[in-house]
Protein backbone atom coordinates (compact mmCIF):
# COMPACT_ATOMS: atom_id res chain seq x y z
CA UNK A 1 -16.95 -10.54 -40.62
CA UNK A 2 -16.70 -7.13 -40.73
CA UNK A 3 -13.91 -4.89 -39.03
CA UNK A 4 -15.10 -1.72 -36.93
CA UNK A 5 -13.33 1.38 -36.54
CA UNK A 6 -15.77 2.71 -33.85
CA UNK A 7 -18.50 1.96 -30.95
CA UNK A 8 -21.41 3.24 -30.03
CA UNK A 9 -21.78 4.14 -26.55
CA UNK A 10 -24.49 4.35 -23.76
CA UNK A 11 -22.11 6.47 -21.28
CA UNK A 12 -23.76 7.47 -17.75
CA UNK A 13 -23.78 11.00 -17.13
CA UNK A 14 -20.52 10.94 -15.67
CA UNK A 15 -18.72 9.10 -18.57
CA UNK A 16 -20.56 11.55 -20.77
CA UNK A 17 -18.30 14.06 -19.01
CA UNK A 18 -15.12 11.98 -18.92
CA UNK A 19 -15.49 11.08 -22.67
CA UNK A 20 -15.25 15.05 -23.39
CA UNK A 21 -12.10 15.39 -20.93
CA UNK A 22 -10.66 11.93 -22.99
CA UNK A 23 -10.95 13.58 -26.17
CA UNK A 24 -9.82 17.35 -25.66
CA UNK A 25 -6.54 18.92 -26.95
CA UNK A 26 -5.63 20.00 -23.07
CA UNK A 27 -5.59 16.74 -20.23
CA UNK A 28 -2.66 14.76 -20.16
CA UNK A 29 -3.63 13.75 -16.55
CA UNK A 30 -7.08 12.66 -16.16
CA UNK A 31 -8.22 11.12 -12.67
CA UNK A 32 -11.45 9.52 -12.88
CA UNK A 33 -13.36 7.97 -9.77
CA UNK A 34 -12.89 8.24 -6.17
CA UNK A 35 -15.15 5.89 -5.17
CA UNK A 36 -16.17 2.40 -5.89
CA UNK A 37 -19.09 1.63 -8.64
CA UNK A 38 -18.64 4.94 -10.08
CA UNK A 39 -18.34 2.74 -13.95
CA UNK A 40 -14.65 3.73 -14.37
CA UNK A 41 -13.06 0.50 -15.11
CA UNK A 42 -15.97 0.33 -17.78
CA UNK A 43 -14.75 3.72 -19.12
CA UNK A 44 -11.09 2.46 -19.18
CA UNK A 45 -11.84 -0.50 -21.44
CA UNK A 46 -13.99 1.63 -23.74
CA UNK A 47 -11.76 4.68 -24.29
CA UNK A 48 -8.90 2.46 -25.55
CA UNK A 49 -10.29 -0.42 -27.33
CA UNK A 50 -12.21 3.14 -29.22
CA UNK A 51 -8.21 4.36 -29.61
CA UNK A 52 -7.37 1.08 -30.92
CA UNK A 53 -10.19 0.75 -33.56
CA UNK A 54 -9.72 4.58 -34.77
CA UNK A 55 -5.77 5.03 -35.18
CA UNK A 56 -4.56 1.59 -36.48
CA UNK A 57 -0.87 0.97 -35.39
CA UNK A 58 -1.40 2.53 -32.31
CA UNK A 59 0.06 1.36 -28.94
CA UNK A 60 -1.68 1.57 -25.29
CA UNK A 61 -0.90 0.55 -21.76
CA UNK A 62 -3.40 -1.02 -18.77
CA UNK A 63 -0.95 -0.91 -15.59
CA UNK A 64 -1.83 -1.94 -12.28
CA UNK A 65 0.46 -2.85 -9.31
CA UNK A 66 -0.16 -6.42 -10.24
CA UNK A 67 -0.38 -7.97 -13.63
CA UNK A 68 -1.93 -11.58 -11.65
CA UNK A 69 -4.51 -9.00 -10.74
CA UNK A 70 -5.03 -7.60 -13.06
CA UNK A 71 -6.12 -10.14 -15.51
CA UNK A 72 -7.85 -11.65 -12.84
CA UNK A 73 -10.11 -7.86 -12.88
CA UNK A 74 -9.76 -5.67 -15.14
CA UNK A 75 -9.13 -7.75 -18.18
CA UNK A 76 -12.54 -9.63 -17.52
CA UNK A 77 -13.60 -6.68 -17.68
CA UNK A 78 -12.07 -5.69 -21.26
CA UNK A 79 -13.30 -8.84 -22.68
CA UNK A 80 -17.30 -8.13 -21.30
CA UNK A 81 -16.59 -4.85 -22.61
CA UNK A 82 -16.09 -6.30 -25.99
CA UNK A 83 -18.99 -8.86 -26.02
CA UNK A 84 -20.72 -5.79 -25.25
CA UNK A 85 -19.41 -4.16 -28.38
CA UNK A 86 -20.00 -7.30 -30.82
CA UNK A 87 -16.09 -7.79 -31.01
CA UNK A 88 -14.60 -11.10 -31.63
CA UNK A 89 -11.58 -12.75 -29.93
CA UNK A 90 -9.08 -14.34 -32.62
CA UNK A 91 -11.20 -12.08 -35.01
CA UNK A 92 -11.01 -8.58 -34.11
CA UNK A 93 -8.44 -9.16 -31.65
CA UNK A 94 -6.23 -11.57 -30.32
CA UNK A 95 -5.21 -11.77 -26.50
CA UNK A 96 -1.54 -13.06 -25.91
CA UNK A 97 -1.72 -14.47 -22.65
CA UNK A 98 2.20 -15.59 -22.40
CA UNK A 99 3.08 -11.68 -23.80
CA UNK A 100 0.24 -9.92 -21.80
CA UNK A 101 -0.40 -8.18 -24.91
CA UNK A 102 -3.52 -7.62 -26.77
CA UNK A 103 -3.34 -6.95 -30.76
CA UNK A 104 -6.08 -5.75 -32.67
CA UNK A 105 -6.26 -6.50 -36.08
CA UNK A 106 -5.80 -3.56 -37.76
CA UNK A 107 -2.23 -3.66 -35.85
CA UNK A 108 -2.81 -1.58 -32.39
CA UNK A 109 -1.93 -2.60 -29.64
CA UNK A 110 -2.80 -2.83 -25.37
CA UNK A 111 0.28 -3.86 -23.27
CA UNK A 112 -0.72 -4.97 -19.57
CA UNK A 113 2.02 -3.64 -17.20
CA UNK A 114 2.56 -4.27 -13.88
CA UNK A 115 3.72 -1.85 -11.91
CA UNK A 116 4.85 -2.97 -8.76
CA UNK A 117 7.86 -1.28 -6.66
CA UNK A 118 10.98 -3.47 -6.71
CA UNK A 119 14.08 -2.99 -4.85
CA UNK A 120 15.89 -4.10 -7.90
CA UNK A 121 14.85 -1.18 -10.35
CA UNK A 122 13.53 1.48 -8.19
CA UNK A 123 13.56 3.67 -11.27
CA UNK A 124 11.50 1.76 -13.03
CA UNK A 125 14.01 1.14 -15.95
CA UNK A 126 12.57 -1.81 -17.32
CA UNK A 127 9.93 0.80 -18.65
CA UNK A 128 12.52 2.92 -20.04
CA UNK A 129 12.38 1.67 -23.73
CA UNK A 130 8.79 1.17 -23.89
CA UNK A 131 7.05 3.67 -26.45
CA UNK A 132 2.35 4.34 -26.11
CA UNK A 133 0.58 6.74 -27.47
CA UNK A 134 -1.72 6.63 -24.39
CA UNK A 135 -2.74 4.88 -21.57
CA UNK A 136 -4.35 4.04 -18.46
CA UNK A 137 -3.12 3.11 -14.48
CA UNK A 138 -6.13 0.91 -12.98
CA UNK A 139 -6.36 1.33 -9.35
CA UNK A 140 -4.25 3.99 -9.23
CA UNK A 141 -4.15 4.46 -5.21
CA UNK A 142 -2.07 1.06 -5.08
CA UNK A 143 0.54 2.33 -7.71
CA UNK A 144 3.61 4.45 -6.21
CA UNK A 145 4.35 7.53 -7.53
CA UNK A 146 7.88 6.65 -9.22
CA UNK A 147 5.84 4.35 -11.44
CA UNK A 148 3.13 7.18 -12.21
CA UNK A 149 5.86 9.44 -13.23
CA UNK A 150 7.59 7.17 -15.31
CA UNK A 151 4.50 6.23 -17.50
CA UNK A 152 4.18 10.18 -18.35
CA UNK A 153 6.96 10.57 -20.29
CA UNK A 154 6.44 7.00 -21.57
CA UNK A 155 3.26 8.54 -23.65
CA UNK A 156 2.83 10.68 -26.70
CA UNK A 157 5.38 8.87 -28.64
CA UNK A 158 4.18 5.76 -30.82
CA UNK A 159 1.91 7.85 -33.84
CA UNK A 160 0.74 10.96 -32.06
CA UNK A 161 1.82 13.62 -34.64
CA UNK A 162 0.67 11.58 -37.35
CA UNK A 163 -3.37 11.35 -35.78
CA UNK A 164 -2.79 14.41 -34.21
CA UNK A 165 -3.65 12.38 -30.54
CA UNK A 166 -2.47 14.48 -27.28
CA UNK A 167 -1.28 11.45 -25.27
CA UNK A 168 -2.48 11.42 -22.70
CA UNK A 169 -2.60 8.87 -19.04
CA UNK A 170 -5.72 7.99 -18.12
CA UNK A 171 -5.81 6.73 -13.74
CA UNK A 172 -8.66 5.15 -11.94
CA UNK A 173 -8.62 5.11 -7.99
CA UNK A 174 -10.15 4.97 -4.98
CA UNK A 175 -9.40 7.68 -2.40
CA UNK A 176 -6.05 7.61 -0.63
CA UNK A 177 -3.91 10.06 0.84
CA UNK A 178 -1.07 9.21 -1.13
CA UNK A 179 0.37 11.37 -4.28
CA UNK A 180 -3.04 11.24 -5.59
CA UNK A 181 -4.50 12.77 -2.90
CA UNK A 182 -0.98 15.77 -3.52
CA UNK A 183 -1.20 16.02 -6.72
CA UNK A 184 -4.94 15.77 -8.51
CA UNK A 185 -7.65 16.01 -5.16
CA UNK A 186 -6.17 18.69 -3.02
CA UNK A 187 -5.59 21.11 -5.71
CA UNK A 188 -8.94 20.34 -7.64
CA UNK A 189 -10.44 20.86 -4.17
CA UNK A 190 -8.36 24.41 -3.98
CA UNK A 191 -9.41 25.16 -7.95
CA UNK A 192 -5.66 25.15 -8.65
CA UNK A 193 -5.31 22.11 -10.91
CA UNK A 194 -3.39 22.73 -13.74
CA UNK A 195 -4.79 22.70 -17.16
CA UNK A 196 -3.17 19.66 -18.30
CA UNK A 197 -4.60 17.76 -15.10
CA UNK A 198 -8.47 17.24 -14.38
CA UNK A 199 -10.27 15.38 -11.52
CA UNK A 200 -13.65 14.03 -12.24
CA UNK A 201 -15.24 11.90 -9.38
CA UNK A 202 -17.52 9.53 -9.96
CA UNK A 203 -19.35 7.43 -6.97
CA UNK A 204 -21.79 4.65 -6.91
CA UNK A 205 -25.02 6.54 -7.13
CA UNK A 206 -23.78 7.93 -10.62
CA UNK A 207 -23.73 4.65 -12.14
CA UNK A 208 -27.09 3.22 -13.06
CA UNK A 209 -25.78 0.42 -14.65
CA UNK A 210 -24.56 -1.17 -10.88
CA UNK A 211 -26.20 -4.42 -10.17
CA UNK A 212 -29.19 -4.31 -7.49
CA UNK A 213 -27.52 -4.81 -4.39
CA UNK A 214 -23.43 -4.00 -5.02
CA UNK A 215 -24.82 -0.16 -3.27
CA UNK A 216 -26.17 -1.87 -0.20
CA UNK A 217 -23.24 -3.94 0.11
CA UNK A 218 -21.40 -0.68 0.17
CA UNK A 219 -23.71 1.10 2.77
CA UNK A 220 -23.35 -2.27 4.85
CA UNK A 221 -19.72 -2.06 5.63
CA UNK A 222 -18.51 -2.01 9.09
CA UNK A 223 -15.43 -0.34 8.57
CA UNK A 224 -16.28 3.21 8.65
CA UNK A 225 -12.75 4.32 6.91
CA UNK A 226 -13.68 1.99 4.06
CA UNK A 227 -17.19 2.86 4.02
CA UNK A 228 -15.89 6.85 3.61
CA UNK A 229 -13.86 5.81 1.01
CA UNK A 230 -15.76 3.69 -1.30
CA UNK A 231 -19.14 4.67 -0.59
CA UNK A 232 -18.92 8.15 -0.24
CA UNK A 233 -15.75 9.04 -1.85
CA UNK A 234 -14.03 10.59 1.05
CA UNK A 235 -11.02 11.68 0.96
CA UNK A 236 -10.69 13.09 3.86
CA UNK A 237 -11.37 10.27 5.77
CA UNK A 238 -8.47 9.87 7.70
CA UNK A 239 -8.39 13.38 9.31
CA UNK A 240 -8.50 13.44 12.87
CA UNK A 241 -6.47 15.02 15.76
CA UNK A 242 -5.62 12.00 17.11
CA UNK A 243 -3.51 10.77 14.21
CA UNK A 244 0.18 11.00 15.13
CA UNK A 245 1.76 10.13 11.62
CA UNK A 246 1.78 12.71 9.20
CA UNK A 247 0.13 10.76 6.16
CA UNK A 248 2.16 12.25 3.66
CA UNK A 249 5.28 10.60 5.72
CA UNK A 250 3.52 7.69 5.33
CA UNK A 251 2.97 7.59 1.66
CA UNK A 252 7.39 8.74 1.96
CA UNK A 253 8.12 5.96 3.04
CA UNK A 254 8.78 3.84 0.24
CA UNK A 255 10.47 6.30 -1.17
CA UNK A 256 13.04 7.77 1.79
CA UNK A 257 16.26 7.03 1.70
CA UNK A 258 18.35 6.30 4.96
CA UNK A 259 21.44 4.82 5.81
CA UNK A 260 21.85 1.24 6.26
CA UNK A 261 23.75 -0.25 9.43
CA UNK A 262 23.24 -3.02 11.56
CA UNK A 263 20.48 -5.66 11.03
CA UNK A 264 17.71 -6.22 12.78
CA UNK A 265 14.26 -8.21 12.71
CA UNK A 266 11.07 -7.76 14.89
CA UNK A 267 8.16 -10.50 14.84
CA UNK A 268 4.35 -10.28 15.18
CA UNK A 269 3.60 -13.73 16.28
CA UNK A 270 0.03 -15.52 15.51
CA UNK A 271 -0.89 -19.28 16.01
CA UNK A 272 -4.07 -20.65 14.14
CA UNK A 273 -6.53 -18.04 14.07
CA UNK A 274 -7.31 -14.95 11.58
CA UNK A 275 -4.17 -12.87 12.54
CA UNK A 276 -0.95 -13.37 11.01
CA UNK A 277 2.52 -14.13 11.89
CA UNK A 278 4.77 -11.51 10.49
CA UNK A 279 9.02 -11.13 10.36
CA UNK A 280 10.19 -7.90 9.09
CA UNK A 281 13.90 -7.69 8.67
CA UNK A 282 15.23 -4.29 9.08
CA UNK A 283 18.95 -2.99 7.41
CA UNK A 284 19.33 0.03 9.82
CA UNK A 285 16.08 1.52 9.87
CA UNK A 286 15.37 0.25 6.23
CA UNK A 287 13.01 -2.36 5.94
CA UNK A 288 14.34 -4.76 3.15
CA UNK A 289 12.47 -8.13 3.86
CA UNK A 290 8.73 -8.87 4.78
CA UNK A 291 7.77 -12.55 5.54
CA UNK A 292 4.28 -13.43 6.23
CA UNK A 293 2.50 -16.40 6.95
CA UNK A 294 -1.25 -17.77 7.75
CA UNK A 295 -2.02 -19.90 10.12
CA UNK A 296 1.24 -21.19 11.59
CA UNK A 297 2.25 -23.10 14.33
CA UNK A 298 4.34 -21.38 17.17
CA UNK A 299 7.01 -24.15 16.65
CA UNK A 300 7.96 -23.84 12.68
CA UNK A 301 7.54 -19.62 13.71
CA UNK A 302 10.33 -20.22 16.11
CA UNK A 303 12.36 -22.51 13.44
CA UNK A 304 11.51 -19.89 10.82
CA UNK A 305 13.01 -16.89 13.12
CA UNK A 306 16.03 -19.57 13.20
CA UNK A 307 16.68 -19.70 9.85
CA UNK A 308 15.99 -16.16 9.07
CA UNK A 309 18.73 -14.70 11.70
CA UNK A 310 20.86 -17.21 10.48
CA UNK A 311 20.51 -16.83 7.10
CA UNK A 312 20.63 -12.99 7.29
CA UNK A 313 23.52 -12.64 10.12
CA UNK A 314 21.15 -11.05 12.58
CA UNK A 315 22.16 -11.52 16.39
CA UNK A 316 19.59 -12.60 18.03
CA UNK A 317 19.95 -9.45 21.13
CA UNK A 318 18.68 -7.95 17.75
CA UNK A 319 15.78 -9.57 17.67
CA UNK A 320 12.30 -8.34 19.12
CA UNK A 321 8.95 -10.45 19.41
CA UNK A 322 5.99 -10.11 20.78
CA UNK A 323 5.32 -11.67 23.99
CA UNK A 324 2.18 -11.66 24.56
CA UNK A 325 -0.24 -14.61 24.01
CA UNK A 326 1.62 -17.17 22.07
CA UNK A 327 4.64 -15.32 21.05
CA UNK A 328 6.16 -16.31 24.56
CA UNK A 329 6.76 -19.46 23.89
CA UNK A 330 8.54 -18.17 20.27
CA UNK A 331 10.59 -16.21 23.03
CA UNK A 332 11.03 -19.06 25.70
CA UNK A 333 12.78 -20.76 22.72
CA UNK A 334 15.18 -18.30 21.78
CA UNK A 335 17.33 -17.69 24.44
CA UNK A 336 18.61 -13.51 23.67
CA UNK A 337 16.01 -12.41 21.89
CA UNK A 338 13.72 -9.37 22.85
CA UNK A 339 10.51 -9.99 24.48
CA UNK A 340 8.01 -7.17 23.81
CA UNK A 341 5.13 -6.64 26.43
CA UNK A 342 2.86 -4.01 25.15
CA UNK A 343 1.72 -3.18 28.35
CA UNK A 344 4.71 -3.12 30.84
CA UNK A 345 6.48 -0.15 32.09
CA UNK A 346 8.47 2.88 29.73
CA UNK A 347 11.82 2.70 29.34
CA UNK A 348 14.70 4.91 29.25
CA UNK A 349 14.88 6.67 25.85
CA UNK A 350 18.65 6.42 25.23
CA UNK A 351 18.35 9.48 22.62
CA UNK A 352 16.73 11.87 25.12
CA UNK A 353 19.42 14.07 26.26
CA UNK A 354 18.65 13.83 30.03
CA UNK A 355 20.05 16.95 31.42
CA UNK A 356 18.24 19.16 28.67
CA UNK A 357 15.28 17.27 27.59
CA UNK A 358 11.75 16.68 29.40
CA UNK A 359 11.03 13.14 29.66
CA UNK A 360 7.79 12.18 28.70
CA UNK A 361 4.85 10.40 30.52
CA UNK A 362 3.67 7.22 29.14
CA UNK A 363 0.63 4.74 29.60
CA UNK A 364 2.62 1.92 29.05
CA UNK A 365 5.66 0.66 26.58
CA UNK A 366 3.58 0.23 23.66
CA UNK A 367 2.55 3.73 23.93
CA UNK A 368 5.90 4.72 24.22
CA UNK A 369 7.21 2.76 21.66
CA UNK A 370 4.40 4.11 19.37
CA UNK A 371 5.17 7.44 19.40
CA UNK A 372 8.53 7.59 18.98
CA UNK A 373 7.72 5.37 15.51
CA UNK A 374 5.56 8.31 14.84
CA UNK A 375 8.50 10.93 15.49
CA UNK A 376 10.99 8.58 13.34
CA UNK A 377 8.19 8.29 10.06
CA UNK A 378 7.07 12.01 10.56
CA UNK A 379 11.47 13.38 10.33
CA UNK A 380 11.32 10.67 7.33
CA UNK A 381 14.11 8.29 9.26
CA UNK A 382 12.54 5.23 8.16
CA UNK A 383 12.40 3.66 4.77
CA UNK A 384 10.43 0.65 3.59
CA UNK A 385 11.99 -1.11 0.46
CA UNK A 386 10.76 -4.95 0.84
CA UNK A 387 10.99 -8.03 -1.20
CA UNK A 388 7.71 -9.95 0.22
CA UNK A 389 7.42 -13.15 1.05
CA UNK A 390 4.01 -14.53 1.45
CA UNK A 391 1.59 -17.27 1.34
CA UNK A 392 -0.90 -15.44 0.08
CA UNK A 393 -1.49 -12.74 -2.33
CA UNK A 394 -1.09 -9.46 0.00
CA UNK A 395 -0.94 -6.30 -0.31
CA UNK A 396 1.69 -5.12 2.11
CA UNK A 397 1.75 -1.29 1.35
CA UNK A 398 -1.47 -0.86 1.39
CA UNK A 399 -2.05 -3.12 4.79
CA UNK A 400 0.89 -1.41 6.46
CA UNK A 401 -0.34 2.54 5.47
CA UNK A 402 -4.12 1.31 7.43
CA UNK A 403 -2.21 0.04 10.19
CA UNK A 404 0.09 3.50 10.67
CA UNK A 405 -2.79 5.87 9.72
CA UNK A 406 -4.66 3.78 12.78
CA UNK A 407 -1.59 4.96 15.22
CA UNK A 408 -3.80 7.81 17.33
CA UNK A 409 -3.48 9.43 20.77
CA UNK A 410 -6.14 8.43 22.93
CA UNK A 411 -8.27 11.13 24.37
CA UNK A 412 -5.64 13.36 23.59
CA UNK A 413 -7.85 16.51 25.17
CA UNK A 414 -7.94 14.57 28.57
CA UNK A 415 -6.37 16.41 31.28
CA UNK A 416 -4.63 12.82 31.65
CA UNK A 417 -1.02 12.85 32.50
CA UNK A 418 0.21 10.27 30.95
CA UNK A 419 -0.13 9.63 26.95
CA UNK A 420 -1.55 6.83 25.88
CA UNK A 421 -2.83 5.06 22.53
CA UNK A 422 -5.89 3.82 20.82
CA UNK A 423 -6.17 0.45 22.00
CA UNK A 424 -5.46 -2.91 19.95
CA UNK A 425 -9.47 -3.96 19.95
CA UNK A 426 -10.53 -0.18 18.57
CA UNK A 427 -8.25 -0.69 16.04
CA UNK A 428 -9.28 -4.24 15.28
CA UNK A 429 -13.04 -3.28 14.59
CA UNK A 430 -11.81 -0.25 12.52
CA UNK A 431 -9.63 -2.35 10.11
CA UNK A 432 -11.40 -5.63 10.43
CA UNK A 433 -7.76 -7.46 11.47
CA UNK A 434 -5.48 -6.86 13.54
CA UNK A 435 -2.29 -4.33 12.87
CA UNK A 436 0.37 -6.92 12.17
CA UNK A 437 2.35 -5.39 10.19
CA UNK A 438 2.39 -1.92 11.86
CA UNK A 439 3.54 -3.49 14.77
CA UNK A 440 6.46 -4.89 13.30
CA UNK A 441 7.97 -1.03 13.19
CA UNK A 442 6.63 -0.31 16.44
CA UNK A 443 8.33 -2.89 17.97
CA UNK A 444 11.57 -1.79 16.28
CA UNK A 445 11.77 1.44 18.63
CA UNK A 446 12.63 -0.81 21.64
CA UNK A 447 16.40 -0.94 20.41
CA UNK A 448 16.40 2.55 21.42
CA UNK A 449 15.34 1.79 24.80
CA UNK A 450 17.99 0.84 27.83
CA UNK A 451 16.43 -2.21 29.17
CA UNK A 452 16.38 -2.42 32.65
CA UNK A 453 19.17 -3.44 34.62
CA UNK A 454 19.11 -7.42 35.39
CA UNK A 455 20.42 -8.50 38.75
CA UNK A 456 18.60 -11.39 39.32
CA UNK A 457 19.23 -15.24 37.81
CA UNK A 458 15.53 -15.42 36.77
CA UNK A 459 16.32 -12.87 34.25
CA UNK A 460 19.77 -13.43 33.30
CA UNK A 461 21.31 -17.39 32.99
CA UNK A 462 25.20 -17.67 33.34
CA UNK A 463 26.89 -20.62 33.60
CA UNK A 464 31.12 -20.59 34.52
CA UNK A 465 32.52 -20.15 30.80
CA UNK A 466 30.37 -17.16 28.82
CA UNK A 467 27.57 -15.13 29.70
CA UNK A 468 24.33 -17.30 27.33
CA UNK A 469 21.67 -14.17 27.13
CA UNK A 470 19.15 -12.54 28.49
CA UNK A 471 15.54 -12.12 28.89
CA UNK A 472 13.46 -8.85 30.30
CA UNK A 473 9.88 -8.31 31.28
């Protein structure tokens, strides 16, 4: 069988034009896409299994948040690619499943990477050794930017001077105000991109090659954010005067640091349906633990919130949950923790100087509790760090930036007198779900609340030797 050392192509227009940007002497940054169908994954596999072939001894990356993922997507993608391309598995290549590595025969080689933000090496040291002469971030919008900027100075150093290769790091995206939005859309949109950095979108009506319905499906969404952003390639998607959280704070926050105290957990309770039941244990105002779970009865909730506090030394007067629907009867059995009502009264803002300081006029305590999370994300007081623990594959950063960027003032040109929010069911069709896991921070803003004084023996049980807890509505 004979060995290649090149392909012949059948680019689309707009690969045409990201093939030139590929192979010039200037981009080290290349963002291609914005939009879903738009053939860049198909670009991706060709440009570097065309590196591979050319400069033998060569070394590449594919990175994505999630190597699982990734071979699950873009590595059936690599190997169509090369059934395209008349390229033989165990003959032209060979795929090391156990390594994640792929070695061509001519010794070049892809590494698949994951990417994903850990606690543990928030530097991303375990890249630190690693030596490509190019390479490519798939789904870019998912990737934080520490990991970004730690694969650019991982290129241009395995064989570059001897082909006379600019390295360069290839990233494929969807739109998302995050640092791709900062650092490649924003200025290509203000013609001030550097030279080294280009931004070529792509959408689904420049790919001919899409199968006969995947556009409909697009124009059939009923998410309207999504919609913008895959169909259309919009990255402005998100602006609107309502929005109370800045969405560059947003995209900060897993990378703030702020000072961690006291513990604390707050719980978004679900039973059996679609929504799901989510603990987020707080150091300070660091979140450092994420559990989630599907379709969970109230009872092992309550004797997982058991375990948890116990298990992490969290008191449980530290402890919020929402109380309405089923998470009262979480709350009934846990005498001292925090029931939160969305919809009962404001409380005193123990912050708010009240001699110098206006006091604000709130809808409810939900509204209340919403925008000072909005105040505390904007000033960058809040830092989310998590390990994740769930029972299913989720994508927590990404779920959690939807459910902030869906935090909006309602009617806020009403002559209204009180502020209020968005309610729970607008954001529910806009999503799709329900904002879990947005709530969870929310609902941490009620430790900086006085609760009500309690002079009553429905809301406070003593009996003659200690004082046993309290609960508030």
């Amino acid at each position: 069988m004979s060995s290649p050392t090149s392909l012949t192509i059948e680019p689309t227009y707009k690969q045409h034009l990201g093939w030139q940007i590929l192979n010039d002497n200037e981009t080290e940054e290349f963002l291609f896409g914005g939009g879903a169908g738009g053939g860049k994954s198909w670009l991706g596999c060709e440009w570097l299994i065309s590196m591979c072939l050319r400069y033998p001894g060569t070394r590449y990356f594919i990175a994505r948040k999630r190597l699982k993922i990734l071979k699950q997507t873009t590595l059936i993608t690599f190997f169509k690619v090369c059934r395209h391309h008349n390229l033989k598995r165990d003959a032209h290549y060979h795929y090391k499943e156990q390594q994640s590595v792929i070695e061509f025969y001519n010794g070049s080689v892809i590494d698949l990477l994951e990417v994903d933000y850990r606690p543990s090496d928030p530097d991303y040291e375990d890249l630190g050794s690693s030596e490509y002469t190019s390479g490519w971030i798939e789904e870019a919008s998912e990737v934080v930017f520490g990991a970004f900027d730690t694969l650019t100075v991982r290129v241009n150093r395995q064989l570059n001077d001897k082909y006379g290769i600019l390295g360069k790091v290839f990233i494929t995206c969807n739109p998302k105000k995050n640092w791709l939005y900062k650092l490649f859309y924003k200025l290509w949109k203000a013609g001030t991109l550097p030279k080294n950095r280009k931004f070529l979108q792509s959408l689904v009506g420049d790919n001919p090659k899409n199968e006969s319905g995947y556009k409909q499906k697009l124009i059939g969404l009923k998410n309207q954010a999504k919609k913008q952003r895959l169909l259309y390639g919009n990255w402005e998607y998100d602006d609107d005067p309502a929005t109370l959280i800045n969405f560059e704070a947003i995209s900060d926050l897993l990378t703030n640091t702020v000072e961690t105290k006291e513990k604390y957990m707050t719980v978004d309770v679900a039973r059996f349906g679609e929504d799901k039941t989510v603990l987020t244990l707080w150091k300070g105002m660091e979140i450092y633990k994420v559990i989630i779970r599907s379709k969970q009865a109230t009872n092992v909730t309550t004797d997982l919130i058991r375990t948890q506090a116990s298990n992490e030394k969290i008191p449980y007067s530290n402890i919020a949950i929402d109380e309405d629907g089923v998470g009262g009867g979480v709350v009934d059995n846990l005498m001292g923790v925090r029931g939160f009502i969305a919809n009962s009264s404001p409380l005193e803002d123990i912050r708010v100087n009240k001699d110098t300081e206006e006091k604000p006029n709130y809808r409810n305590l939900k509204t209340q509790c919403s925008y000072m999370l909005a105040e505390e994300i904007n000033n960058h007081r809040i830092a989310v760090k998590p390990i994740v623990v769930a029972d299913e594959d989720i994508d927590y950063d990404e779920l959690l930036t939807e459910d902030l960027e869906q935090i909006k003032a309602k009617d806020p040109d009403s002559d209204e007198t009180k502020l209020n929010i968005i309610p729970k069911d607008d954001v529910k069709e806009a999503i799709g779900r329900s904002p879990d896991y947005g709530d969870c921070l929310m609902m941490r803003m009620i430790f900086f609340l006085r609760l009500p004084n309690i002079i009553n023996n429905e809301k406070v049980k003593i009996n003659t030797a200690s004082w046993v807890g309290t609960r508030w509505k």
